[in-house]
PDB file of N, CA and C in Angstrom:
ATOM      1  N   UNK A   1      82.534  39.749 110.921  1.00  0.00           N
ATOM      2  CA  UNK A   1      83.834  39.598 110.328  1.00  0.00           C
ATOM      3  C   UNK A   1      84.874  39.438 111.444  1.00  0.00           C
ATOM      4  N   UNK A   2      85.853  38.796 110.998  1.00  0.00           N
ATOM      5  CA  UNK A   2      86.894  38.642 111.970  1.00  0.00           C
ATOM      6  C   UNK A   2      87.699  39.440 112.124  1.00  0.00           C
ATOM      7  N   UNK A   3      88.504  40.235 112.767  1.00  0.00           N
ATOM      8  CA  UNK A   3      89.389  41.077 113.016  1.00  0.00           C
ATOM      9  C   UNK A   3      90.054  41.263 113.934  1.00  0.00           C
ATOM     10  N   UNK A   4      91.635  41.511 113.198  1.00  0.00           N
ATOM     11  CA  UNK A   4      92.938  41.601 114.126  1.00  0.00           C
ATOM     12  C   UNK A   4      92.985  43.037 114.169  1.00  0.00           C
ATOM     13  N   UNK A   5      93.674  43.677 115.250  1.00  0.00           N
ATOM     14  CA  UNK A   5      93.864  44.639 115.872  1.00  0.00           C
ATOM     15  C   UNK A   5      95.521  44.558 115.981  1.00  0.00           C
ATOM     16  N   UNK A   6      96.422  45.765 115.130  1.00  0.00           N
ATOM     17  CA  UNK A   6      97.760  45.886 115.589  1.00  0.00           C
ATOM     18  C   UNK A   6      98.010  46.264 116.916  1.00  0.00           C
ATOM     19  N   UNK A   7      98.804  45.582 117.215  1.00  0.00           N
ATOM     20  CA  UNK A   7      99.775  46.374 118.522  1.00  0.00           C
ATOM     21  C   UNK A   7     100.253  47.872 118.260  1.00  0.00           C
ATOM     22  N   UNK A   8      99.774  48.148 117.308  1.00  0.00           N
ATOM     23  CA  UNK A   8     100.196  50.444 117.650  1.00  0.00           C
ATOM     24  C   UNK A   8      98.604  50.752 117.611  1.00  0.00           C
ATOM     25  N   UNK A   9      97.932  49.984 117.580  1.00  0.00           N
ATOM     26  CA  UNK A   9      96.702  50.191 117.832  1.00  0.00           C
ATOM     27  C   UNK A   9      96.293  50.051 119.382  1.00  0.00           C
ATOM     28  N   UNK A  10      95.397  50.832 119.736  1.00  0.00           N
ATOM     29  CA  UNK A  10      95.342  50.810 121.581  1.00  0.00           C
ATOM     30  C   UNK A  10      94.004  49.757 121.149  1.00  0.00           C
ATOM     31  N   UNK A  11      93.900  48.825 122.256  1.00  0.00           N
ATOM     32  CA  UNK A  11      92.924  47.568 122.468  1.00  0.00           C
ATOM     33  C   UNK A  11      91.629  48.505 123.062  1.00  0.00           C
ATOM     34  N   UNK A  12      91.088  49.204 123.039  1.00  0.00           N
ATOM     35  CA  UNK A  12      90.102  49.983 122.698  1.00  0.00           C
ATOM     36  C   UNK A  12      89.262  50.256 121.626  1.00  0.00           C
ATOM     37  N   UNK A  13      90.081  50.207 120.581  1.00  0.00           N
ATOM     38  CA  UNK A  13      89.253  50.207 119.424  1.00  0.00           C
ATOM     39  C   UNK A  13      88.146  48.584 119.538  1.00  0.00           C
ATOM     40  N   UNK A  14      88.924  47.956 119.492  1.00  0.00           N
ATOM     41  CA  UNK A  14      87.965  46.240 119.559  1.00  0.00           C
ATOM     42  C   UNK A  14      86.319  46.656 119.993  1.00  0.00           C
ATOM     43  N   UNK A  15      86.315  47.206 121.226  1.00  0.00           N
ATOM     44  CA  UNK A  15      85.020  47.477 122.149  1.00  0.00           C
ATOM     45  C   UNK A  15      84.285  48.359 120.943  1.00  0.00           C
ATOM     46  N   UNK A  16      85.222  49.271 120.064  1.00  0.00           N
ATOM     47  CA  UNK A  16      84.508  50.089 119.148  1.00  0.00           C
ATOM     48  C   UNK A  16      83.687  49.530 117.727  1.00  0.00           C
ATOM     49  N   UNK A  17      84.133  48.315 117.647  1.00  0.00           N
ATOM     50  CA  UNK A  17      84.267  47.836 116.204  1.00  0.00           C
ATOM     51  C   UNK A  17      82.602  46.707 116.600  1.00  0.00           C
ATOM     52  N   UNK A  18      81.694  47.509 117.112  1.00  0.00           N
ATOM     53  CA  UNK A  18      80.553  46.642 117.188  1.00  0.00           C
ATOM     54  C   UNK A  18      80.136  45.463 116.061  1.00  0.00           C
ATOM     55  N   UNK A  19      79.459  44.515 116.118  1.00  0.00           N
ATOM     56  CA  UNK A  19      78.821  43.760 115.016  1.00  0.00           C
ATOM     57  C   UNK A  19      80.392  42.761 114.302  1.00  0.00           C
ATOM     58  N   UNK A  20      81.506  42.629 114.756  1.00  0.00           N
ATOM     59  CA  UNK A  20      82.111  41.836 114.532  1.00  0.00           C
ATOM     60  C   UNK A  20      83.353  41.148 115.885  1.00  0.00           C
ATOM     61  N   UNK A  21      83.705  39.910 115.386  1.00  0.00           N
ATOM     62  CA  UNK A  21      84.611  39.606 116.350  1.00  0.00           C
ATOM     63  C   UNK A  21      86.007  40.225 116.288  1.00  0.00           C
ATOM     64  N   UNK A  22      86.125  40.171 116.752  1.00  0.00           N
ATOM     65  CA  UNK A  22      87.864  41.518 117.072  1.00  0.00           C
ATOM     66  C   UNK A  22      88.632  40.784 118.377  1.00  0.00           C
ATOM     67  N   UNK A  23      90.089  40.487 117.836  1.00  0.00           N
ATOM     68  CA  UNK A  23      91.205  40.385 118.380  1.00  0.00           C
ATOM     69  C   UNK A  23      92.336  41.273 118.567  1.00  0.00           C
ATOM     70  N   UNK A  24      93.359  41.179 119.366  1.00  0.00           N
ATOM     71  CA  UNK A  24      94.235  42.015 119.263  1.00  0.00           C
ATOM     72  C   UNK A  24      95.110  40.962 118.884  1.00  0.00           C
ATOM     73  N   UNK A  25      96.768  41.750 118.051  1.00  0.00           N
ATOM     74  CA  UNK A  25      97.701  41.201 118.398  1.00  0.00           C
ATOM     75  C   UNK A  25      98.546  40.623 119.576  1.00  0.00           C
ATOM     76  N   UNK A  26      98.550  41.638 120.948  1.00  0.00           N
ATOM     77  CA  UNK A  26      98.445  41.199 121.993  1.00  0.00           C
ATOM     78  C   UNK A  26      97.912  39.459 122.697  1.00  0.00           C
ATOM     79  N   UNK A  27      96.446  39.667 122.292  1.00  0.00           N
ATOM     80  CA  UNK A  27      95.807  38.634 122.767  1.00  0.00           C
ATOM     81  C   UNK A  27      96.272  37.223 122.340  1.00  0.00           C
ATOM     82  N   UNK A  28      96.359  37.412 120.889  1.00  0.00           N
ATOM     83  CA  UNK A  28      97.204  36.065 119.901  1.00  0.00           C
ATOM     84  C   UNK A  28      98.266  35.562 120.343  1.00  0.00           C
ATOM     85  N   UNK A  29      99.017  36.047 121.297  1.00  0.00           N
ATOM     86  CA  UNK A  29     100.645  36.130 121.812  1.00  0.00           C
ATOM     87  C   UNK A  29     101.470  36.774 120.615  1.00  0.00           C
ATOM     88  N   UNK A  30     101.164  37.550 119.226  1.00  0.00           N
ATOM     89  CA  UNK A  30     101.966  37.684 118.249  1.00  0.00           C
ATOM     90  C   UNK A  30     102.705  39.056 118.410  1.00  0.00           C
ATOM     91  N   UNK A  31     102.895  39.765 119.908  1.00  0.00           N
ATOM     92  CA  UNK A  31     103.602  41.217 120.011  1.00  0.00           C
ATOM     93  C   UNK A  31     104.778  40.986 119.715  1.00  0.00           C
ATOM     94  N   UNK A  32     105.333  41.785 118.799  1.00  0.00           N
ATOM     95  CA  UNK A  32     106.925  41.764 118.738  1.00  0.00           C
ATOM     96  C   UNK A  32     107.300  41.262 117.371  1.00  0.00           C
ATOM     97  N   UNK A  33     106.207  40.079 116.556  1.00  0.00           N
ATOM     98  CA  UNK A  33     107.101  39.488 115.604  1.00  0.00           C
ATOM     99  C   UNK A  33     107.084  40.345 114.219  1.00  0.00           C
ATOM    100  N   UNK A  34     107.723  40.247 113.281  1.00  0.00           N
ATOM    101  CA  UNK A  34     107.812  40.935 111.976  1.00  0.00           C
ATOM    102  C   UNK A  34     106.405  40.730 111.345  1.00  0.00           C
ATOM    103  N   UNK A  35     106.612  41.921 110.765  1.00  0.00           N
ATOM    104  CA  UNK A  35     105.308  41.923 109.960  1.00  0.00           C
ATOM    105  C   UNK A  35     105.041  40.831 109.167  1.00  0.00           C
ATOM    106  N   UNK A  36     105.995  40.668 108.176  1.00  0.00           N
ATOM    107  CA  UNK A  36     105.846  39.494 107.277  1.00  0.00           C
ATOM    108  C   UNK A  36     105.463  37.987 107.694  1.00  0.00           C
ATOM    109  N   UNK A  37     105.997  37.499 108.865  1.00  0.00           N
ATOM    110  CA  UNK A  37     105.067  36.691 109.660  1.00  0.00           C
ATOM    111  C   UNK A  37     104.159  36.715 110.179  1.00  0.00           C
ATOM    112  N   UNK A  38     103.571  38.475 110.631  1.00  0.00           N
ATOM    113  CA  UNK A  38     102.459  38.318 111.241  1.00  0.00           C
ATOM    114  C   UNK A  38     101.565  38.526 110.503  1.00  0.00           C
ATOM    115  N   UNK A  39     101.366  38.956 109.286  1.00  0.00           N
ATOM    116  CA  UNK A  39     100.388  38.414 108.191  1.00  0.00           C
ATOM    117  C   UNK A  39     100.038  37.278 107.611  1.00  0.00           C
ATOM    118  N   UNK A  40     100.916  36.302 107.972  1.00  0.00           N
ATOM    119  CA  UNK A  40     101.176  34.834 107.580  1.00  0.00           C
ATOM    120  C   UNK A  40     100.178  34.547 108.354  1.00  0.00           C
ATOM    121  N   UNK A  41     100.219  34.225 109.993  1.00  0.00           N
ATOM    122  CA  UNK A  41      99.419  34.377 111.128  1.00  0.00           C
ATOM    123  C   UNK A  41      97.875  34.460 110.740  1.00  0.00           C
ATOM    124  N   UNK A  42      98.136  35.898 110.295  1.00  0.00           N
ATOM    125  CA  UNK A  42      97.028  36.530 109.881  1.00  0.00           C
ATOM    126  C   UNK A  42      95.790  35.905 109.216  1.00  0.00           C
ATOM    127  N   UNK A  43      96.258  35.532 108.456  1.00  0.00           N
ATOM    128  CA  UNK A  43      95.504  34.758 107.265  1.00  0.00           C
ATOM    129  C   UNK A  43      94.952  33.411 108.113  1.00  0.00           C
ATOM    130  N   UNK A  44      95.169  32.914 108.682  1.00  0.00           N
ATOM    131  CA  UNK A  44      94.855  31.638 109.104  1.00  0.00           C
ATOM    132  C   UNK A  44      93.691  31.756 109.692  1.00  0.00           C
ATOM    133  N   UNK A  45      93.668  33.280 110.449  1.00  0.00           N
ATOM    134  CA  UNK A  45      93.003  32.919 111.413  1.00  0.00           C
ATOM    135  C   UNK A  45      91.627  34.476 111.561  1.00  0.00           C
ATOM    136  N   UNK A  46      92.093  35.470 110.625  1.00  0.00           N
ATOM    137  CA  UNK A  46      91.427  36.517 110.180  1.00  0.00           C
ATOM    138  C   UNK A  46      90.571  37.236 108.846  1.00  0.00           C
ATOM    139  N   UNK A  47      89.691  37.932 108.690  1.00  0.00           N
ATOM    140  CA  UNK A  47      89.799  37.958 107.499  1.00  0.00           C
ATOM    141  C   UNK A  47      90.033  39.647 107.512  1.00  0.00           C
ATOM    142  N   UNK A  48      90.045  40.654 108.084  1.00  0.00           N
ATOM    143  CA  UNK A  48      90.556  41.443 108.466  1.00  0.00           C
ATOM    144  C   UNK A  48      91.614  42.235 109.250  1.00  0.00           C
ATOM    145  N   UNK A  49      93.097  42.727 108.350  1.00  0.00           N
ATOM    146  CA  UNK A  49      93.957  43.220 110.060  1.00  0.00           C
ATOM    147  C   UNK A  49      93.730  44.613 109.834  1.00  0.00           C
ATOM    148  N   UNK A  50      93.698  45.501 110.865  1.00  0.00           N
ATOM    149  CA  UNK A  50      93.871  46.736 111.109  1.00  0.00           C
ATOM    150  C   UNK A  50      94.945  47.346 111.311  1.00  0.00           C
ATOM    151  N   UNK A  51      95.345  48.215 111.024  1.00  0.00           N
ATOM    152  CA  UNK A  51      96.667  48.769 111.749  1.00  0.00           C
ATOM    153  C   UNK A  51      96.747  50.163 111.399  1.00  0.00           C
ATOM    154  N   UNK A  52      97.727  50.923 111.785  1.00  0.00           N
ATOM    155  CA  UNK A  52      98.134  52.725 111.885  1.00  0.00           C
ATOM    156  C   UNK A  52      99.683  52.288 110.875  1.00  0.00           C
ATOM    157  N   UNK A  53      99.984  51.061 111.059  1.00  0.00           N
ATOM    158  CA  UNK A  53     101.402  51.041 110.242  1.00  0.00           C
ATOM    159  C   UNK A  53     101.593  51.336 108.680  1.00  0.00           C
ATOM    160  N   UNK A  54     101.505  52.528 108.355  1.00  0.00           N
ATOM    161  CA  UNK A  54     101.470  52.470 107.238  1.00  0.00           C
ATOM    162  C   UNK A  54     102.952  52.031 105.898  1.00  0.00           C
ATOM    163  N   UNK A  55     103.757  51.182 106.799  1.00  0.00           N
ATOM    164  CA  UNK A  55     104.759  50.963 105.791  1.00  0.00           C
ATOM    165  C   UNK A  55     104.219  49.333 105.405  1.00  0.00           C
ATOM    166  N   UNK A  56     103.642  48.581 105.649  1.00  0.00           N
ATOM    167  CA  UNK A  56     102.828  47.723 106.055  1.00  0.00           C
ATOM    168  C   UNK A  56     102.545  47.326 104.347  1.00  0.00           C
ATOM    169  N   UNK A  57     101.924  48.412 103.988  1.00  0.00           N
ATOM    170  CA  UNK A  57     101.089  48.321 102.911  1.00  0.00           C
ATOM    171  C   UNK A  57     102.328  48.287 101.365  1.00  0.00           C
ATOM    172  N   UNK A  58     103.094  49.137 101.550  1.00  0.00           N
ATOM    173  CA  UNK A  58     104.725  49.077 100.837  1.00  0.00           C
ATOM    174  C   UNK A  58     105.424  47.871 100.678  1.00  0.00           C
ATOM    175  N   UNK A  59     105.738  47.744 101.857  1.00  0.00           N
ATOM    176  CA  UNK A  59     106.831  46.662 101.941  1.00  0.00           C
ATOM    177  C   UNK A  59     106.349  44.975 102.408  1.00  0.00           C
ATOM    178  N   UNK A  60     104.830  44.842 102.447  1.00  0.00           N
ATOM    179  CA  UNK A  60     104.437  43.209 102.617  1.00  0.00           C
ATOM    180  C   UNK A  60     103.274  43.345 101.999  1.00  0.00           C
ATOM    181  N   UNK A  61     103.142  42.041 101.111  1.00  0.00           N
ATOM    182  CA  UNK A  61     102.826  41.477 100.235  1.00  0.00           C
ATOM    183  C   UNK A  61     101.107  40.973 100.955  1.00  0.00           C
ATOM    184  N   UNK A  62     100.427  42.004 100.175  1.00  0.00           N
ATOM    185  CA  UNK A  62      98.676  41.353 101.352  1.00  0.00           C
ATOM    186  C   UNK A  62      98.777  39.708 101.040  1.00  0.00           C
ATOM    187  N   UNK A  63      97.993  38.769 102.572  1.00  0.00           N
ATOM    188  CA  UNK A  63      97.463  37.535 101.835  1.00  0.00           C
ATOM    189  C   UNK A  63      96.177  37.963 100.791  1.00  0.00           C
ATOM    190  N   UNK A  64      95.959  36.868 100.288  1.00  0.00           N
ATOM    191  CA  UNK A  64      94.892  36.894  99.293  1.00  0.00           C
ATOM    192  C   UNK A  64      93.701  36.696 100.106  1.00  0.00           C
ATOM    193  N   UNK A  65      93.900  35.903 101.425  1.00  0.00           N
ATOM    194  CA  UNK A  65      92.226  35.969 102.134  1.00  0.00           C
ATOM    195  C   UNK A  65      92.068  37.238 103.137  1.00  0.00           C
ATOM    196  N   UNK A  66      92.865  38.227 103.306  1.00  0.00           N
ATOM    197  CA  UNK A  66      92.868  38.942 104.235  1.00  0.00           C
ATOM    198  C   UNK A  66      92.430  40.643 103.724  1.00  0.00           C
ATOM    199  N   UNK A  67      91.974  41.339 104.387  1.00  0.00           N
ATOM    200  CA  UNK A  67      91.711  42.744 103.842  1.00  0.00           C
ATOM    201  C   UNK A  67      92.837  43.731 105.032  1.00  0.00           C
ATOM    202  N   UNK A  68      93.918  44.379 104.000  1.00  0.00           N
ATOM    203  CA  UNK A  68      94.261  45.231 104.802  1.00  0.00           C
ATOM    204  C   UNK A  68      93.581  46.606 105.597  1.00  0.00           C
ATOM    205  N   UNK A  69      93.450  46.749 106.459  1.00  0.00           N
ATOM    206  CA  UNK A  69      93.207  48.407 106.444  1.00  0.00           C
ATOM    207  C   UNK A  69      94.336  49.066 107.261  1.00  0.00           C
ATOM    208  N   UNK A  70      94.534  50.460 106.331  1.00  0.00           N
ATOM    209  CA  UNK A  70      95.791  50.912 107.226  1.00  0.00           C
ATOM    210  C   UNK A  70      94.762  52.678 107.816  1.00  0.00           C
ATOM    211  N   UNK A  71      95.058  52.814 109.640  1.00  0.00           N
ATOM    212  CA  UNK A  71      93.888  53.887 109.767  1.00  0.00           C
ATOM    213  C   UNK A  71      95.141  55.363 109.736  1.00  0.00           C
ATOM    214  N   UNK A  72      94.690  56.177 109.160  1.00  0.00           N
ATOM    215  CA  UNK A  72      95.647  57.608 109.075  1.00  0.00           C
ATOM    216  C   UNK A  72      95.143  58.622 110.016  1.00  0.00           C
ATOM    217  N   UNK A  73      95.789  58.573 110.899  1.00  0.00           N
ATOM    218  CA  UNK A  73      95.221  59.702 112.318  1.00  0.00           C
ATOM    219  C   UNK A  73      96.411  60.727 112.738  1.00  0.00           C
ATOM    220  N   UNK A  74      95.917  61.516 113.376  1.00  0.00           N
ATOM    221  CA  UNK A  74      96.714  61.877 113.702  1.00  0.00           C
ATOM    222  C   UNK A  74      97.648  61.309 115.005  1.00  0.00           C
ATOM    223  N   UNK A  75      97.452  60.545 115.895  1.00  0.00           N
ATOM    224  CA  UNK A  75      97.844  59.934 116.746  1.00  0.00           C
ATOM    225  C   UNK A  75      96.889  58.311 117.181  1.00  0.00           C
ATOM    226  N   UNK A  76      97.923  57.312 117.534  1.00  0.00           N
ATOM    227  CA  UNK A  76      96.864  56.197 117.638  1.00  0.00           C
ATOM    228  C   UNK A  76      96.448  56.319 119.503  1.00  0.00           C
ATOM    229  N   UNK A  77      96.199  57.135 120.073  1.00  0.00           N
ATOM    230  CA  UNK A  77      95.029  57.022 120.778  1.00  0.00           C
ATOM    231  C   UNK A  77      93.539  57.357 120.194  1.00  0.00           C
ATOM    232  N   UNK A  78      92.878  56.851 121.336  1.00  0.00           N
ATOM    233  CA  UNK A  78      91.597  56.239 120.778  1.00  0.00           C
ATOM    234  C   UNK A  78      90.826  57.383 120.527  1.00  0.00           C
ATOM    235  N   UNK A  79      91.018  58.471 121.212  1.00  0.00           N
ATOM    236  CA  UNK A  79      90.049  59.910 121.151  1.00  0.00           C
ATOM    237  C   UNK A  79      90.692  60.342 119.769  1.00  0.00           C
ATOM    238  N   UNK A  80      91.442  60.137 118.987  1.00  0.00           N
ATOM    239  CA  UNK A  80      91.523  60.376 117.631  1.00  0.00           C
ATOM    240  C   UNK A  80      91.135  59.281 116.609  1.00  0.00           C
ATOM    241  N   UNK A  81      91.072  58.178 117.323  1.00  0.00           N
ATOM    242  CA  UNK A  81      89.986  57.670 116.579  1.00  0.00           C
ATOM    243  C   UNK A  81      88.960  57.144 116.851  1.00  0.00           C
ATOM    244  N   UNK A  82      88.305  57.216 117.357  1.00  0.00           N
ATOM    245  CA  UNK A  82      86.807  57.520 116.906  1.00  0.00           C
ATOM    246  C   UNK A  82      86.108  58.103 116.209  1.00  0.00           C
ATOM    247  N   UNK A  83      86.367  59.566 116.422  1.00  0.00           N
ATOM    248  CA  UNK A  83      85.727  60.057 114.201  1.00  0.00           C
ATOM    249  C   UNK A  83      85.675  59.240 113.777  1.00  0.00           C
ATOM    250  N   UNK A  84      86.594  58.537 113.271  1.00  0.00           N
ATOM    251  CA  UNK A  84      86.658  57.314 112.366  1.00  0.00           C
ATOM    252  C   UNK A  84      86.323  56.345 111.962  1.00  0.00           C
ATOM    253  N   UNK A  85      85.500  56.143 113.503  1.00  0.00           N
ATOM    254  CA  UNK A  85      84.674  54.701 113.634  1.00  0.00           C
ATOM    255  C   UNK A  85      84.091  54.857 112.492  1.00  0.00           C
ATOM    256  N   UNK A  86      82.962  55.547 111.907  1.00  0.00           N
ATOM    257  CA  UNK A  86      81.568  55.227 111.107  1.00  0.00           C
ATOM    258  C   UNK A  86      82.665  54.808 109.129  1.00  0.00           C
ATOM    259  N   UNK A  87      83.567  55.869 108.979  1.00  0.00           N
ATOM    260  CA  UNK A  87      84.332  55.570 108.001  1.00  0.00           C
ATOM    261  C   UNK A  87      85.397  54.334 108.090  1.00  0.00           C
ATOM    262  N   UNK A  88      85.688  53.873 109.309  1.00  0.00           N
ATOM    263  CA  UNK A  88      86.114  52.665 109.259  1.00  0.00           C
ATOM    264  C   UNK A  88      85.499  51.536 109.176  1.00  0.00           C
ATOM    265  N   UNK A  89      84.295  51.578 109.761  1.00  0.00           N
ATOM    266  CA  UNK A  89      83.723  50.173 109.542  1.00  0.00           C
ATOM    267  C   UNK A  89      83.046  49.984 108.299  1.00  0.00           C
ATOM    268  N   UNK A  90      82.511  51.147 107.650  1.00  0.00           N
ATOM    269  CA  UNK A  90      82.426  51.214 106.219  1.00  0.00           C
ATOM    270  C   UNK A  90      83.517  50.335 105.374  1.00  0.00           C
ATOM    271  N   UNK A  91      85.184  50.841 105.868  1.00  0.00           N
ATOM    272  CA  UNK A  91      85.919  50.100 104.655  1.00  0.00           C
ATOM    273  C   UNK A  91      85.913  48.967 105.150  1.00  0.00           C
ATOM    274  N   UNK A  92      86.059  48.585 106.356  1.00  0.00           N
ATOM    275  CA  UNK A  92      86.454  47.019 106.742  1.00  0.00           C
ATOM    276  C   UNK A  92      85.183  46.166 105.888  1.00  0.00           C
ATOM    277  N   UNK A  93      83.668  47.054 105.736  1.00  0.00           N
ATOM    278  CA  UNK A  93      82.804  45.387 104.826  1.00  0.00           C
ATOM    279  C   UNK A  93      83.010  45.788 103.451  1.00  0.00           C
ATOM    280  N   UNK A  94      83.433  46.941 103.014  1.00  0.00           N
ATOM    281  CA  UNK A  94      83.714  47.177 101.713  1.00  0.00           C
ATOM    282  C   UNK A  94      85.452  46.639 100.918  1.00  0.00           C
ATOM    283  N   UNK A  95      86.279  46.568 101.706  1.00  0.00           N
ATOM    284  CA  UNK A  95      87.518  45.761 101.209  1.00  0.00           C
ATOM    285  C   UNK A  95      87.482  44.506 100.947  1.00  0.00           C
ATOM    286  N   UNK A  96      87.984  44.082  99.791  1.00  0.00           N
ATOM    287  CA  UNK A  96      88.062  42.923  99.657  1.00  0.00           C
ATOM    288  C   UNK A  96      89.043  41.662  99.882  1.00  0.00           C
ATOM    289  N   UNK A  97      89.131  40.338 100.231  1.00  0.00           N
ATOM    290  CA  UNK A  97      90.546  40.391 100.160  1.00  0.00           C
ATOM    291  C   UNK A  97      91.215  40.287  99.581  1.00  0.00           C
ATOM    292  N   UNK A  98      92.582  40.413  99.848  1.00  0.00           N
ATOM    293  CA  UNK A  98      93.788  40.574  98.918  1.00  0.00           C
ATOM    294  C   UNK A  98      94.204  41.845  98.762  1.00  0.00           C
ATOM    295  N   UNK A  99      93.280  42.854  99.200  1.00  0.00           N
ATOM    296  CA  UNK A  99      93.229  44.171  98.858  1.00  0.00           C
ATOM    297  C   UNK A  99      93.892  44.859 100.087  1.00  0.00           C
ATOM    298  N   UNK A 100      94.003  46.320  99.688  1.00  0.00           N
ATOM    299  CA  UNK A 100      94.316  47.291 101.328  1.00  0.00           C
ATOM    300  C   UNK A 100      93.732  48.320 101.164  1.00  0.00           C
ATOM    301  N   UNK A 101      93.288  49.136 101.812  1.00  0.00           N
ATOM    302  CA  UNK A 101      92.205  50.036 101.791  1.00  0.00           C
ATOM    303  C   UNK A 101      93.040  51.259 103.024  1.00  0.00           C
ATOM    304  N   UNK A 102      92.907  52.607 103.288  1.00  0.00           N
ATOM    305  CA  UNK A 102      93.175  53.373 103.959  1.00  0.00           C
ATOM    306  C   UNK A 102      91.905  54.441 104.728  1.00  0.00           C
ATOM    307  N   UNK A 103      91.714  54.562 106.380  1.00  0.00           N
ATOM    308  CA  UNK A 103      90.685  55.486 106.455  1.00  0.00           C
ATOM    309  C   UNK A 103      91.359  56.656 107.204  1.00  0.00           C
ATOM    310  N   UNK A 104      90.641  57.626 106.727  1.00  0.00           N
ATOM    311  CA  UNK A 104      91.193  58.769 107.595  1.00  0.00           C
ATOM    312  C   UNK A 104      91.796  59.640 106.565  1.00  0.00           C
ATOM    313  N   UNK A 105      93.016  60.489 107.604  1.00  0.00           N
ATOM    314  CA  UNK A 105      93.669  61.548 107.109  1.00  0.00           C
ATOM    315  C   UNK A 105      94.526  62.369 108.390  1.00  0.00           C
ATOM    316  N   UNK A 106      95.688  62.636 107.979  1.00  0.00           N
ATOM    317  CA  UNK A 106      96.098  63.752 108.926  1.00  0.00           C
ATOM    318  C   UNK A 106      96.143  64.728 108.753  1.00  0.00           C
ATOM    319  N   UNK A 107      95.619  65.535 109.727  1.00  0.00           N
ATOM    320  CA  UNK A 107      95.474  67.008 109.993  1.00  0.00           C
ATOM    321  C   UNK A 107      96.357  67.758 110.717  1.00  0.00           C
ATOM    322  N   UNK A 108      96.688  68.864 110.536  1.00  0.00           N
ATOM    323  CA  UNK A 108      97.457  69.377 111.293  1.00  0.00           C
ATOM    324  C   UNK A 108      97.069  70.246 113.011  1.00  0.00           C
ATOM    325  N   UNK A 109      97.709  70.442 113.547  1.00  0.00           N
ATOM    326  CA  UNK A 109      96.592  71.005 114.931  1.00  0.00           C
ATOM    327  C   UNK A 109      97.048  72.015 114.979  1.00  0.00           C
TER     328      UNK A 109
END
């Protein structure tokens, strides 16, 4: 599967996300632009975006070829997520698109 990687996401995860191709936002040149365009983007060229942004899912409209996932951690470095790996890559082949899906949870420390 194809997959974009947000910029509040650390480019670490990619190396994590074995068995598919993985981009960052970074890499695309797309750092900086609004969400609502960068799902536009998105679609063209993904069939998965990732992200920690959870207003994301509220306020823009999924494409129809794309699967959101929004990850709920307690912080987006990577040593908090990893737990996550095995429940994330679960939702990324289980979402469909058009859809948005959430993994995780925050905990308190």
């Amino acid at each position: 599967m194809r997959i974009l990687i947000d910029e509040c996401l650390p480019r670490e995860l990619a190396d994590e996300l074995v068995g598919h191709e993985v981009g960052t936002v970074q890499e695309a040149g797309w750092a900086g632009i609004s969400n609502g365009e960068l799902l536009e983007k998105v679609s063209r060229s993904f069939e998965v975006f990732l992200t920690i942004d959870k207003r994301i899912e509220s306020e823009q409209k999924v494409p129809e070829d794309v699967a959101l996932v929004t990850v709920v951690a307690h912080s987006n470095r990577i040593q908090d997520l990893r737990p996550l790996l095995p429940e994330l890559l679960r939702v990324i082949s289980e979402t469909p698109p058009g859809k948005s899906a959430r993994v995780g949870r925050m905990t308190s420390r």
